[in-house]
PDB file of N, CA and C in Angstrom:
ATOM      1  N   UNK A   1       2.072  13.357  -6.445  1.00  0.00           N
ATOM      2  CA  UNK A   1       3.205  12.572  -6.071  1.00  0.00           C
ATOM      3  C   UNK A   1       2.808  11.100  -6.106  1.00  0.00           C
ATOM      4  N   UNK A   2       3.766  10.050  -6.206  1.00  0.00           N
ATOM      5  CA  UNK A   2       3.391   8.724  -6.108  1.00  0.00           C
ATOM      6  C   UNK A   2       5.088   7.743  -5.466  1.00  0.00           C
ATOM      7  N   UNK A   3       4.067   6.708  -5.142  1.00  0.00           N
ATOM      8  CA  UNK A   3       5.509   5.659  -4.946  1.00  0.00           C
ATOM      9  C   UNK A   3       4.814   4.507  -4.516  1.00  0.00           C
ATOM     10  N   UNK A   4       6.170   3.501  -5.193  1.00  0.00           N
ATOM     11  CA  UNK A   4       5.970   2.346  -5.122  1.00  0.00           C
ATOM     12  C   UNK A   4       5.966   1.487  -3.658  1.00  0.00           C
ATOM     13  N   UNK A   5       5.071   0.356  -3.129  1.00  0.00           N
ATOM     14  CA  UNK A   5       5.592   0.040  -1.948  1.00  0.00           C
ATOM     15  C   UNK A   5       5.808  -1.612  -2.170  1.00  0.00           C
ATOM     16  N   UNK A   6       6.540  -2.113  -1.241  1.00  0.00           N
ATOM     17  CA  UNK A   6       6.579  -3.611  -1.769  1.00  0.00           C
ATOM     18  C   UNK A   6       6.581  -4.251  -0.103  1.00  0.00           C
ATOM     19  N   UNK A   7       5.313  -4.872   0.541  1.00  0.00           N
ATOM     20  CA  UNK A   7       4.923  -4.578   1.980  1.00  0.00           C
ATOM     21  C   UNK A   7       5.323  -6.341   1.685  1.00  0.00           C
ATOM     22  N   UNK A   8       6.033  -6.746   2.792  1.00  0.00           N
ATOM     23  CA  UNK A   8       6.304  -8.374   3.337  1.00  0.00           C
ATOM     24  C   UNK A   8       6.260  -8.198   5.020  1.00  0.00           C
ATOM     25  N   UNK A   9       5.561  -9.719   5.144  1.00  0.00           N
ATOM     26  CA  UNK A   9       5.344 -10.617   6.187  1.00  0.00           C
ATOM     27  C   UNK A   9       4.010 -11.455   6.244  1.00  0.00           C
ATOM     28  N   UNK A  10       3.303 -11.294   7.066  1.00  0.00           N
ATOM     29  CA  UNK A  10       2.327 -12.277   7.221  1.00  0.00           C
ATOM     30  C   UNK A  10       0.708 -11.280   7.243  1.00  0.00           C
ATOM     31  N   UNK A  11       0.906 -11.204   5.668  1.00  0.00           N
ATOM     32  CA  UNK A  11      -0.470 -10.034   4.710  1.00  0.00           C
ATOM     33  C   UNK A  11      -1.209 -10.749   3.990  1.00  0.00           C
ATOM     34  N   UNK A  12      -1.229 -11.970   3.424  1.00  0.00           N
ATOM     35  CA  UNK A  12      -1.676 -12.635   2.562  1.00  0.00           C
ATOM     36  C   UNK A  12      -2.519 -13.937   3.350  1.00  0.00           C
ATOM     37  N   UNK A  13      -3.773 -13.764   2.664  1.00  0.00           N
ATOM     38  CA  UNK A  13      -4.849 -14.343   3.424  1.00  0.00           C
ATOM     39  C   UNK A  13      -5.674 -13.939   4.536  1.00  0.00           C
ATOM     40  N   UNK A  14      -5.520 -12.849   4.990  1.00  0.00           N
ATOM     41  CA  UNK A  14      -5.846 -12.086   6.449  1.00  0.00           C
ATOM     42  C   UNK A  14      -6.419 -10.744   6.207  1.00  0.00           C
ATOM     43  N   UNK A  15      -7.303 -10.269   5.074  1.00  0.00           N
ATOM     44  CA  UNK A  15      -7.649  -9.030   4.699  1.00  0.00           C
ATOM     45  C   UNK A  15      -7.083  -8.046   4.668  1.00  0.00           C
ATOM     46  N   UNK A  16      -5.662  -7.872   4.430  1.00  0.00           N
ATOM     47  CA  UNK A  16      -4.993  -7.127   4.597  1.00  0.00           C
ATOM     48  C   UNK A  16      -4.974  -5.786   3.187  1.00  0.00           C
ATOM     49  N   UNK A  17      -5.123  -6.469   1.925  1.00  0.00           N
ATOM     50  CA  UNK A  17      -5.773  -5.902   0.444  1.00  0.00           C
ATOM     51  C   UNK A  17      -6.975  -4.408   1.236  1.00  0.00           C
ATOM     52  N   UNK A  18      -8.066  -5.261   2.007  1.00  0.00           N
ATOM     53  CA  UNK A  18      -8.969  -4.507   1.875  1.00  0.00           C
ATOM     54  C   UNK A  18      -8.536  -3.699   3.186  1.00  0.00           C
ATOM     55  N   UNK A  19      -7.655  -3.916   4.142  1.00  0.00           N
ATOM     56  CA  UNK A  19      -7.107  -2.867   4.982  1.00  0.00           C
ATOM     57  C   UNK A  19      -6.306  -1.727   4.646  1.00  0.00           C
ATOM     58  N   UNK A  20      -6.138  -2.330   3.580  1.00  0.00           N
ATOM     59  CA  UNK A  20      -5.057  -1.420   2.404  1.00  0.00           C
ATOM     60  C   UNK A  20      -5.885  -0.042   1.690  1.00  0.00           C
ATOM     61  N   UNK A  21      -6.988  -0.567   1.128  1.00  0.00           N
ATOM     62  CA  UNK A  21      -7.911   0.209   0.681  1.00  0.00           C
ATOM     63  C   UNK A  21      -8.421   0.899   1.536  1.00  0.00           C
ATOM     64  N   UNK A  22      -9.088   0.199   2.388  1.00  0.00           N
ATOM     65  CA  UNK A  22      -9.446   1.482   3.882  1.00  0.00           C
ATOM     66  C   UNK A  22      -8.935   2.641   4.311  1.00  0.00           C
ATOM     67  N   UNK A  23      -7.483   2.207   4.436  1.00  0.00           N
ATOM     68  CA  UNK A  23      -6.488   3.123   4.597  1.00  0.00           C
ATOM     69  C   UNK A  23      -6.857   4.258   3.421  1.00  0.00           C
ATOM     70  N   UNK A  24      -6.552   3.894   2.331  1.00  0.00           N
ATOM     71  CA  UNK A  24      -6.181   4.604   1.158  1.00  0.00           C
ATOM     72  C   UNK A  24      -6.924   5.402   1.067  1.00  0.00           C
ATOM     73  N   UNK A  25      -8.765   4.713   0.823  1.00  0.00           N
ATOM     74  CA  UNK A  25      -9.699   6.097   1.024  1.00  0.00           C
ATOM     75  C   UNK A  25      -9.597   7.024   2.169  1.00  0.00           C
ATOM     76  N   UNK A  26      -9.297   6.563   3.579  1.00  0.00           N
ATOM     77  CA  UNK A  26      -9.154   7.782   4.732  1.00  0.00           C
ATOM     78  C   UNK A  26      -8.286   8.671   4.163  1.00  0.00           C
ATOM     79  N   UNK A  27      -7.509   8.371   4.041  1.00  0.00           N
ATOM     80  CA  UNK A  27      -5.972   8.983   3.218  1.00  0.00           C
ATOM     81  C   UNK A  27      -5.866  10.077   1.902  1.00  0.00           C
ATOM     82  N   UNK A  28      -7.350   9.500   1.536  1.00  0.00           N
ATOM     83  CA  UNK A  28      -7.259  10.367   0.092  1.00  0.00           C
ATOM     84  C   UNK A  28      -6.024   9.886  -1.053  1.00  0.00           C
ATOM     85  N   UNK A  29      -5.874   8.396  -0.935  1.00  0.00           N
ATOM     86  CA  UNK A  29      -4.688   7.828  -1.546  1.00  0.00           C
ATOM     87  C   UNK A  29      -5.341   7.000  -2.895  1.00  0.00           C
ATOM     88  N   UNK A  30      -4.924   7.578  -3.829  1.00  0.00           N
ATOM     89  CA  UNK A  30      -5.384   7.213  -5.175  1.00  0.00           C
ATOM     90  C   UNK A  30      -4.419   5.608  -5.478  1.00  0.00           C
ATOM     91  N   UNK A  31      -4.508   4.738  -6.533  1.00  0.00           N
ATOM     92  CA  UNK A  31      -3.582   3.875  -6.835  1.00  0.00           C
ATOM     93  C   UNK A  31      -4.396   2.353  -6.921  1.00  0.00           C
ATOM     94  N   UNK A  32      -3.283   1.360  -6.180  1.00  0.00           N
ATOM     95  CA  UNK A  32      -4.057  -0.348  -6.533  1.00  0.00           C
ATOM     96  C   UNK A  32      -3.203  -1.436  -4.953  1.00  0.00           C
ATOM     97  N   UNK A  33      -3.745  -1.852  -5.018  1.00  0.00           N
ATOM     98  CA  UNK A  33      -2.855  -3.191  -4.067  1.00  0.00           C
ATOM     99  C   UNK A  33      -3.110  -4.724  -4.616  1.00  0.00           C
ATOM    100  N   UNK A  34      -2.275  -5.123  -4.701  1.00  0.00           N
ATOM    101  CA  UNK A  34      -2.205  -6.371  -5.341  1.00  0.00           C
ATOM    102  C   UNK A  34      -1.393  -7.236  -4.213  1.00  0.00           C
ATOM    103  N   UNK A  35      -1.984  -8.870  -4.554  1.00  0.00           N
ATOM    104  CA  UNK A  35      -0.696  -9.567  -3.805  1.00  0.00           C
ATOM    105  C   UNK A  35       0.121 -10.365  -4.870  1.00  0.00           C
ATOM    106  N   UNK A  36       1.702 -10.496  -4.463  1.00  0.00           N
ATOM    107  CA  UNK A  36       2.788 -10.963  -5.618  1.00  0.00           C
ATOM    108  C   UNK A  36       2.514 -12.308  -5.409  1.00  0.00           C
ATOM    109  N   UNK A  37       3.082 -13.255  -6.408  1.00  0.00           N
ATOM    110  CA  UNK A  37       2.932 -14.917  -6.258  1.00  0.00           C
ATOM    111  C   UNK A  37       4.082 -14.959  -5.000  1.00  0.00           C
ATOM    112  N   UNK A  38       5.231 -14.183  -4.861  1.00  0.00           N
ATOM    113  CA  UNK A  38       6.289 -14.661  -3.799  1.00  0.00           C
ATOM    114  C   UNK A  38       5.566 -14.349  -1.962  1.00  0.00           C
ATOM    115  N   UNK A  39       4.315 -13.801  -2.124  1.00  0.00           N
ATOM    116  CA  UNK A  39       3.792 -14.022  -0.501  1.00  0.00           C
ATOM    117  C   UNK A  39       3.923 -12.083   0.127  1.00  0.00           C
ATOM    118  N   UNK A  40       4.068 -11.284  -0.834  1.00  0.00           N
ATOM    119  CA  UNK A  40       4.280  -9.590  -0.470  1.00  0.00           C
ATOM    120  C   UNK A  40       3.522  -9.385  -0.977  1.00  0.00           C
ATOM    121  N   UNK A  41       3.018  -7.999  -0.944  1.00  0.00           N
ATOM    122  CA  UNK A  41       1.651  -7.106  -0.995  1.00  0.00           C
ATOM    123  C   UNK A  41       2.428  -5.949  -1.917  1.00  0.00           C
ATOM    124  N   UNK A  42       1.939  -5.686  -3.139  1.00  0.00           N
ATOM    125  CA  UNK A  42       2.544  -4.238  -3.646  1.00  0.00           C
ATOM    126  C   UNK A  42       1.458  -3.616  -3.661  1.00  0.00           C
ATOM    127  N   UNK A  43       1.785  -2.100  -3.709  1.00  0.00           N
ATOM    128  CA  UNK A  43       1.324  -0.982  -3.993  1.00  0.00           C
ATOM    129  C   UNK A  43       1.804  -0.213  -4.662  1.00  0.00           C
ATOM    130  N   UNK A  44       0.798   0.374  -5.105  1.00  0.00           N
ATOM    131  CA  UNK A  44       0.861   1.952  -6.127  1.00  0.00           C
ATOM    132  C   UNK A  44       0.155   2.999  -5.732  1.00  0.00           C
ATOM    133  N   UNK A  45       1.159   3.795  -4.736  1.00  0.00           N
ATOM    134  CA  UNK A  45      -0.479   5.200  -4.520  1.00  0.00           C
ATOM    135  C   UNK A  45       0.393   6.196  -5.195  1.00  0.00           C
ATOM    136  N   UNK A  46      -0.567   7.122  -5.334  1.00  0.00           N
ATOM    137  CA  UNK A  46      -0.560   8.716  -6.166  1.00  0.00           C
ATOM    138  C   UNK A  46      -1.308   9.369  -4.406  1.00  0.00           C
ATOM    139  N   UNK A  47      -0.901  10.268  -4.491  1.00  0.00           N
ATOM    140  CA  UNK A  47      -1.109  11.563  -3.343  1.00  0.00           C
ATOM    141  C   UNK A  47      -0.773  12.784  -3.864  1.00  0.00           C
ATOM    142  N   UNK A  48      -1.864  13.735  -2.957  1.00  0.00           N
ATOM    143  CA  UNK A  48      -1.215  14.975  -3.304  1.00  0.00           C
ATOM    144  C   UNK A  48      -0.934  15.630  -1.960  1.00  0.00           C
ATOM    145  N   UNK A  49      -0.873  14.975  -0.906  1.00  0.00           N
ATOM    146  CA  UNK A  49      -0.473  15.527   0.510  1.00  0.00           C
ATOM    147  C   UNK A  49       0.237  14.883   1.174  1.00  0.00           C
ATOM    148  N   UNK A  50       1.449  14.893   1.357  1.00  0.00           N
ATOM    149  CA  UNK A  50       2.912  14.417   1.812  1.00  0.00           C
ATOM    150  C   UNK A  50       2.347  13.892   3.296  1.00  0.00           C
ATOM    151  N   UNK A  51       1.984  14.560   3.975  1.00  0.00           N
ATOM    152  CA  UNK A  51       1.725  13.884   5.538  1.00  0.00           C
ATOM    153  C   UNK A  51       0.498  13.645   5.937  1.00  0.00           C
ATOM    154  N   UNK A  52      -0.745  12.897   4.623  1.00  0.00           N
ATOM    155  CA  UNK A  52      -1.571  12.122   4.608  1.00  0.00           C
ATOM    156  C   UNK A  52      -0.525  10.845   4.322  1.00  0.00           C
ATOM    157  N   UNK A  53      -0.025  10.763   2.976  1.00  0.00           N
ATOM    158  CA  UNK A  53       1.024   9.702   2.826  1.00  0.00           C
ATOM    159  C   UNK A  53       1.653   9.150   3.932  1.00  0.00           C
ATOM    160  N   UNK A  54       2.314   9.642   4.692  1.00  0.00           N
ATOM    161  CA  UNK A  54       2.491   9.180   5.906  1.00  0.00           C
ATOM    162  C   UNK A  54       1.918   8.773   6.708  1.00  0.00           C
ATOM    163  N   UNK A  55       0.886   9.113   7.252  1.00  0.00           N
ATOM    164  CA  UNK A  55      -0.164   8.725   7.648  1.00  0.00           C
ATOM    165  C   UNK A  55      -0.604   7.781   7.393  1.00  0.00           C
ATOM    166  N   UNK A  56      -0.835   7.297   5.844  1.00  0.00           N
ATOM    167  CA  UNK A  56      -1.205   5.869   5.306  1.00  0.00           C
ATOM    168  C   UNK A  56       0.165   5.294   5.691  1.00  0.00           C
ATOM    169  N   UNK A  57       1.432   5.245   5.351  1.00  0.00           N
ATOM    170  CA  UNK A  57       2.229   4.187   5.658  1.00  0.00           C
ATOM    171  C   UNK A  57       1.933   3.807   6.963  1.00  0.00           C
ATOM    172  N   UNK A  58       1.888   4.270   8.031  1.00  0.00           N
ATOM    173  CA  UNK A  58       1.920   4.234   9.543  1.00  0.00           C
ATOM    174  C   UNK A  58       0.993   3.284   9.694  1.00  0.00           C
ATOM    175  N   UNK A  59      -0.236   3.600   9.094  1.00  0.00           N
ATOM    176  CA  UNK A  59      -1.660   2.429   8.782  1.00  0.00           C
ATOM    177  C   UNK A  59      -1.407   1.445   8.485  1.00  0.00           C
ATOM    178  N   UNK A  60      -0.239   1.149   7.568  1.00  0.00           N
ATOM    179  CA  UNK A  60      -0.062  -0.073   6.632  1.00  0.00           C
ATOM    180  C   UNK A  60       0.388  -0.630   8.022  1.00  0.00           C
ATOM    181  N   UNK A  61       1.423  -0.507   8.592  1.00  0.00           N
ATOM    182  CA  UNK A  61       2.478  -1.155   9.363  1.00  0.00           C
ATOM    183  C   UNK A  61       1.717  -1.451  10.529  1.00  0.00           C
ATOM    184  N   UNK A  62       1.180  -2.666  10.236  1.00  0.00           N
ATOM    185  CA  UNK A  62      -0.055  -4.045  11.184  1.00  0.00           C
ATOM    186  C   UNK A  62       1.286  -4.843  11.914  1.00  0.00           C
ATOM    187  N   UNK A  63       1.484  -4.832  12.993  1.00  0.00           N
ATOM    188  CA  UNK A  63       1.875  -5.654  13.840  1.00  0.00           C
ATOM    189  C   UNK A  63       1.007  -6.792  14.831  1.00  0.00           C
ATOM    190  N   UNK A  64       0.933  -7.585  14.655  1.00  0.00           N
ATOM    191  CA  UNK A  64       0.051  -9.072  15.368  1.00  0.00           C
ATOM    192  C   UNK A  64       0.814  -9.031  16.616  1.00  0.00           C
ATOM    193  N   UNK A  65      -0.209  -8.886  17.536  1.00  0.00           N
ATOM    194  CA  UNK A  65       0.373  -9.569  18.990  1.00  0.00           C
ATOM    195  C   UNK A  65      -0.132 -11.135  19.110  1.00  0.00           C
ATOM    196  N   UNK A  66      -0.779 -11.423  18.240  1.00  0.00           N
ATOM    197  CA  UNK A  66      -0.758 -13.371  18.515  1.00  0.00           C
ATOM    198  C   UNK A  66      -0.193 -13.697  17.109  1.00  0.00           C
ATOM    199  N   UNK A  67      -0.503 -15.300  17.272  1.00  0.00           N
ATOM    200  CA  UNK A  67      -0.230 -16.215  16.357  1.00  0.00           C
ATOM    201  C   UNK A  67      -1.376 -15.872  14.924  1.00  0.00           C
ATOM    202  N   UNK A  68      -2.421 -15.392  14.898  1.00  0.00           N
ATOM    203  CA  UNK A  68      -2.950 -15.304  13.568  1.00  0.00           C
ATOM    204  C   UNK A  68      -3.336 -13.669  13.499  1.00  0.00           C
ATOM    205  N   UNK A  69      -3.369 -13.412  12.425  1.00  0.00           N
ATOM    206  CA  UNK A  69      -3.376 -12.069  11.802  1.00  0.00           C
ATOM    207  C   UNK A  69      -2.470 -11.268  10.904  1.00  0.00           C
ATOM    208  N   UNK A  70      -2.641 -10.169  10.946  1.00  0.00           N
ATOM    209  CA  UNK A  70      -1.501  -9.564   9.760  1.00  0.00           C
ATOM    210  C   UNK A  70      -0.471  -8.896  10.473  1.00  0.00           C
ATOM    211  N   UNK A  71       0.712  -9.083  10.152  1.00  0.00           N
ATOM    212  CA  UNK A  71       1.689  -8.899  10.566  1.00  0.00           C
ATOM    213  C   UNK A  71       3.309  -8.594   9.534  1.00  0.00           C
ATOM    214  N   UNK A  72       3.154  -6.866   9.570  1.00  0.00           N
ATOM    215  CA  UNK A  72       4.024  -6.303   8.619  1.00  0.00           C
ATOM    216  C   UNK A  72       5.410  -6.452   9.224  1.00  0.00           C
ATOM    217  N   UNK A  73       6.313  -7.326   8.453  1.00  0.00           N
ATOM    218  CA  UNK A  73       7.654  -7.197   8.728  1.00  0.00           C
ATOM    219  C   UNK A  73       8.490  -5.887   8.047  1.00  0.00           C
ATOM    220  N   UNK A  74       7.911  -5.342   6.926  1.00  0.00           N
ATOM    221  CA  UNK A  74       8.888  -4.541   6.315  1.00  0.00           C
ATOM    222  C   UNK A  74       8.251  -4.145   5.016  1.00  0.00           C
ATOM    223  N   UNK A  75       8.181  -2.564   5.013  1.00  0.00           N
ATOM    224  CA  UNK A  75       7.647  -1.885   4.038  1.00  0.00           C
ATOM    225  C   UNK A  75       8.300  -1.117   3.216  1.00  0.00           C
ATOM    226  N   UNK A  76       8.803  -1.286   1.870  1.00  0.00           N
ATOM    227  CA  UNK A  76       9.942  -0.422   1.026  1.00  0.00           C
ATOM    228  C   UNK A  76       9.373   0.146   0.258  1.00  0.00           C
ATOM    229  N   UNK A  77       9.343   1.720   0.423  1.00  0.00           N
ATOM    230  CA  UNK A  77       9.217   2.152  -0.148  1.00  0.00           C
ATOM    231  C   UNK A  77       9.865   2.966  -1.353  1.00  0.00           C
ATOM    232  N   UNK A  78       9.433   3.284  -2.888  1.00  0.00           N
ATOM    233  CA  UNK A  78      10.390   3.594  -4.148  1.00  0.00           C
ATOM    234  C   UNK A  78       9.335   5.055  -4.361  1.00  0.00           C
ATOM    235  N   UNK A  79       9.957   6.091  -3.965  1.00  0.00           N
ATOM    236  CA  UNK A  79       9.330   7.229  -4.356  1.00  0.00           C
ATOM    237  C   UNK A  79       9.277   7.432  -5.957  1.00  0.00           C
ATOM    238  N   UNK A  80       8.520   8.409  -6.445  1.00  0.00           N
ATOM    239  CA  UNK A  80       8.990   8.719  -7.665  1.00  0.00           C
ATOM    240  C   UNK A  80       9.802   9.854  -7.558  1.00  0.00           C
ATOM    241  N   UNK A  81      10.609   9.925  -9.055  1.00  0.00           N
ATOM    242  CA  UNK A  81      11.727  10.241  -9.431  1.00  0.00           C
ATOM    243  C   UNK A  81      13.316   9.545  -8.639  1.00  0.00           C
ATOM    244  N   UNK A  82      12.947   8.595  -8.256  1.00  0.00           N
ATOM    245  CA  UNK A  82      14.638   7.509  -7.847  1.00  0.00           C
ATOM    246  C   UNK A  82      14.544   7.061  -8.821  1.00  0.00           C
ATOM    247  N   UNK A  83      16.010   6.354  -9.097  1.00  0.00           N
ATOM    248  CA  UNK A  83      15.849   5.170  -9.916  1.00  0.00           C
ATOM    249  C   UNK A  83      15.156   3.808  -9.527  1.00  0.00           C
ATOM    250  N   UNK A  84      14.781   2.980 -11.043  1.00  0.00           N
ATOM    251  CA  UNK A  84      13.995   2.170 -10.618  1.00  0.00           C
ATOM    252  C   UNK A  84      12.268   2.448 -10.718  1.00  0.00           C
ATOM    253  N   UNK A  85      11.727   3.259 -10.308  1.00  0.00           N
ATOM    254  CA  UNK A  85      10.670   3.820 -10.113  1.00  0.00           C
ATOM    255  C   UNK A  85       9.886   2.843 -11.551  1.00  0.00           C
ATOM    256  N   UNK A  86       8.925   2.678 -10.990  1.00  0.00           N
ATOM    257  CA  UNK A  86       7.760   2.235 -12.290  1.00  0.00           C
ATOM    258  C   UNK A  86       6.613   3.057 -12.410  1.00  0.00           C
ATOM    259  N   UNK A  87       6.446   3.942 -13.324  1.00  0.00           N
ATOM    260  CA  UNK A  87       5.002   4.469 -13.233  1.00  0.00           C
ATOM    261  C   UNK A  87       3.767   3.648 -13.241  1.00  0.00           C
ATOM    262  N   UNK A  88       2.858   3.585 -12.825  1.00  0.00           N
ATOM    263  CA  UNK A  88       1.884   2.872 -13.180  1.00  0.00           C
ATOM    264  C   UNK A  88       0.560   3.762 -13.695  1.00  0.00           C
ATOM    265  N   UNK A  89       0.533   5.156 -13.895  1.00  0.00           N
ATOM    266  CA  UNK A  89      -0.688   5.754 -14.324  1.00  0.00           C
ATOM    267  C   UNK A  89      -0.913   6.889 -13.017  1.00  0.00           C
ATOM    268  N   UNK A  90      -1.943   7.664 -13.121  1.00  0.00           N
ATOM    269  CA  UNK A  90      -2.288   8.732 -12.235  1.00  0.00           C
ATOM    270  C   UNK A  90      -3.663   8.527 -11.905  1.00  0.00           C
ATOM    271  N   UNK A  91      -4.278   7.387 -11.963  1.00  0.00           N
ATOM    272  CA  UNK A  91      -5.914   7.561 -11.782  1.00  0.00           C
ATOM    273  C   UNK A  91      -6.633   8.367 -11.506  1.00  0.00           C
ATOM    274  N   UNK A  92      -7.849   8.105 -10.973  1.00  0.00           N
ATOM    275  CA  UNK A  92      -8.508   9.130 -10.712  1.00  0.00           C
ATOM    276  C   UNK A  92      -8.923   9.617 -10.037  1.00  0.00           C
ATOM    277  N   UNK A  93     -10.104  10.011  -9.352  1.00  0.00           N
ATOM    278  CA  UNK A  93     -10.712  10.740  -8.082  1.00  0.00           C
ATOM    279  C   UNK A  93     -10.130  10.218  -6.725  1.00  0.00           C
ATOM    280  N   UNK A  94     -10.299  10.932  -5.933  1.00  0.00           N
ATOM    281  CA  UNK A  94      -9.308  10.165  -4.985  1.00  0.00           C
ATOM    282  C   UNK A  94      -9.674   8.862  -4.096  1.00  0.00           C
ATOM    283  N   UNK A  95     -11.193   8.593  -4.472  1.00  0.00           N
ATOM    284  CA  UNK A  95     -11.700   7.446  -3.930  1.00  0.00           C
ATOM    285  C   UNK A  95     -11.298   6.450  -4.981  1.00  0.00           C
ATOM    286  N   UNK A  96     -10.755   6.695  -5.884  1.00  0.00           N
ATOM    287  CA  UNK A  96     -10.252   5.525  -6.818  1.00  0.00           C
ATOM    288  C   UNK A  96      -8.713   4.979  -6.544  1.00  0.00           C
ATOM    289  N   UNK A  97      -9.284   3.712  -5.604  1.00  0.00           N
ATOM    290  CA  UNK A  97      -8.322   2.657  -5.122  1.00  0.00           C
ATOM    291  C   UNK A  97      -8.998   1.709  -5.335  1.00  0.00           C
ATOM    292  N   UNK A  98      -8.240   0.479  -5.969  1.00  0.00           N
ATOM    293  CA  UNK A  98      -8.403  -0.655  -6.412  1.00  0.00           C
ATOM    294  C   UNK A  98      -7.598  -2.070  -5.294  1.00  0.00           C
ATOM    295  N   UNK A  99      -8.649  -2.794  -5.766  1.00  0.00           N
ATOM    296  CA  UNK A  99      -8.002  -4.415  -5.193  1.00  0.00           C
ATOM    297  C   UNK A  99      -7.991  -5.029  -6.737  1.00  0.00           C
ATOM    298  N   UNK A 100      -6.732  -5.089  -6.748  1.00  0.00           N
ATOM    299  CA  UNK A 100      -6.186  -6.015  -8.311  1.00  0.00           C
ATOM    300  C   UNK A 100      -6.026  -7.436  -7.466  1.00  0.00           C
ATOM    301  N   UNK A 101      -6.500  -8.157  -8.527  1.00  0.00           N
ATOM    302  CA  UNK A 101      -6.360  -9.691  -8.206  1.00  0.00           C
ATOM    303  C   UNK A 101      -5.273 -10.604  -9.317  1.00  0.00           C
TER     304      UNK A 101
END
């Protein structure tokens, strides 16, 4: 299974990429995280266990109780098979998660 995520708020600059990845390997979440020029975080995971996936979203969603850190306002997710959907590939082993720059 896979889906797209498109994560906004205050992720960029604050290690949030490599919190991403952390996640992903606990998770067994194959895919990439990148950050967009507009200030959001995308993702691409592949899974093969529906409530590990979950599990990683729950991870993603960083709430800051102060003024500096990461702080997820809103995570959309595009499953595959909706419309819209972009494949990006099936990689590989499940420790294969990437930080795209």
């Amino acid at each position: 299974m896979k889906a797209h995520l498109i994560i906004s708020g205050t992720i960029q600059g604050v290690g949030y990429r490599f919190h991403v990845k952390r996640c992903a390997h606990q998770h067994h979440i194959r895919g990439f995280v990148r950050n967009l020029p507009d200030g959001r975080v995308d993702v691409f995971a592949v899974y093969d266990d529906p409530i590990a996936f979950e599990a990683f979203l729950k991870e993603l969603d960083r709430k800051s109780q102060n003024f500096i850190g990461m702080h997820v306002e809103k995570i959309e997710v595009q499953p595959e098979g909706k419309p819209g959907f972009l494949d990006q590939g099936d990689f590989g082993p499940a420790e294969d998660f990437q930080i795209r720059f």
